[in-house]
Protein backbone atom coordinates (compact mmCIF):
# COMPACT_ATOMS: atom_id res chain seq x y z
CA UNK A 1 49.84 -52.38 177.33
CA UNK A 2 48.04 -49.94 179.07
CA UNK A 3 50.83 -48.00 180.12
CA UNK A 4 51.52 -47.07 176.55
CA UNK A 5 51.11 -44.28 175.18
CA UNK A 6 51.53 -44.36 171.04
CA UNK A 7 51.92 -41.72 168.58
CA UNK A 8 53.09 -41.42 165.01
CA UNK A 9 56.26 -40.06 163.94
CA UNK A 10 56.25 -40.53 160.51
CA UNK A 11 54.22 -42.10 157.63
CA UNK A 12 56.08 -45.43 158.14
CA UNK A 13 56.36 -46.05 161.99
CA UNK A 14 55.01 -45.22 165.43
CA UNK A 15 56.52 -44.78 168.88
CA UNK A 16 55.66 -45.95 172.03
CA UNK A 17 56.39 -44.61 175.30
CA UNK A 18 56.05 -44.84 178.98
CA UNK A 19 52.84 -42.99 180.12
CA UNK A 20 54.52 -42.97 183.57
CA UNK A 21 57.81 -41.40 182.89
CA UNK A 22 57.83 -40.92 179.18
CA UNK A 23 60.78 -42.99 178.45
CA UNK A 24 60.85 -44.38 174.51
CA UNK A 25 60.20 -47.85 174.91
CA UNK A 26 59.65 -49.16 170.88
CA UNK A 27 59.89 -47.65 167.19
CA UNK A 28 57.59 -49.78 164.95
CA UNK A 29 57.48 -49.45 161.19
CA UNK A 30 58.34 -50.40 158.14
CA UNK A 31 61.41 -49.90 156.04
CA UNK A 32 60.90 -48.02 153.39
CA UNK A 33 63.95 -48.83 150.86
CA UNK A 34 65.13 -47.47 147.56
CA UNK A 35 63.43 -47.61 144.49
CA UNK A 36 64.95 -50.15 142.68
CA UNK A 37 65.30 -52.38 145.98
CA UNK A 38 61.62 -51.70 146.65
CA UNK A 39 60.80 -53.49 143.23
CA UNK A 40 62.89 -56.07 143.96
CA UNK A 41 61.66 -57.01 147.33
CA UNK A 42 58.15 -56.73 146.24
CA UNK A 43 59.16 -59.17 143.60
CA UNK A 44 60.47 -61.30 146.37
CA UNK A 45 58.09 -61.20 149.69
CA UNK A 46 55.32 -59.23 148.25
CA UNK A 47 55.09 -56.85 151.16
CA UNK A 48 57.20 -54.15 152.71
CA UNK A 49 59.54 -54.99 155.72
CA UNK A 50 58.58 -54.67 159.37
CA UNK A 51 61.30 -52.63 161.51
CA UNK A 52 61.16 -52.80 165.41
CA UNK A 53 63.93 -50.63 167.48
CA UNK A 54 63.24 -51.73 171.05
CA UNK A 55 64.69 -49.49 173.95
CA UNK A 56 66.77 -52.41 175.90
CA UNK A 57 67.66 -49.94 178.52
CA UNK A 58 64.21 -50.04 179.54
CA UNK A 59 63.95 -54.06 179.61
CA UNK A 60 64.03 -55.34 183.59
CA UNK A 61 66.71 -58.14 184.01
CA UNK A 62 69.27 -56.71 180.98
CA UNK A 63 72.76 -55.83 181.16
CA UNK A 64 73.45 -53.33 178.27
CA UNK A 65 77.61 -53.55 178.78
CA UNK A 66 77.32 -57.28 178.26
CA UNK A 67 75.60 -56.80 174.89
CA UNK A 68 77.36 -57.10 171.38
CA UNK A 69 77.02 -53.86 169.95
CA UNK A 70 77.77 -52.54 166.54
CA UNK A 71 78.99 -49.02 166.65
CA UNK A 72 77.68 -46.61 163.32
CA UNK A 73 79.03 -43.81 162.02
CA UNK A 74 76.13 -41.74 161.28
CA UNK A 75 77.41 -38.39 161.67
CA UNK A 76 79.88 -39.19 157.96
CA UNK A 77 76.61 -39.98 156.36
CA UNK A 78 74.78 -37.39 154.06
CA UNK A 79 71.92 -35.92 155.59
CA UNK A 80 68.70 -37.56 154.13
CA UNK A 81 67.30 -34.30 153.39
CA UNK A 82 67.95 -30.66 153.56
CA UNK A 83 65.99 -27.62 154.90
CA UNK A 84 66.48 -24.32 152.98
């Protein structure tokens, strides 16, 4: 753990990189939904959801082309906000 180095990229979730080499090993956070879904899941588990993205390229022993991916289409989604 000493090799991390951790800084905050938004309200809702850190990163973590490689001191070393600078390589982004892990988003943490928490998923911040819609209203009406926030309500709900309050409702339901009381507390927000925590959201990890780990970087398996960087994981020792792990063969990324033998993983089941899902591809996303990210690009055909609206922007989720808009600079004037």
């Amino acid at each position: 753990m000493d090799k991390l180095q951790a800084y905050r990229v938004s309200a809702h979730a850190d990163a973590f990189s490689c001191k070393d080499c600078g390589v982004l090993l892990l988003l943490a956070g928490i998923e911040v939904p819609e209203e009406s879904e926030k309500i709900e899941q309050e409702q339901e588990m009381g507390h927000a959801l925590k959201v990890f993205a780990v970087n398996v390229r960087a994981l020792h022993g792990v063969d990324v082309g033998k993983l089941k991916t899902t591809k996303y289409d990210g690009r055909s989604q609206p922007p989720l906000f808009v600079v004037d």
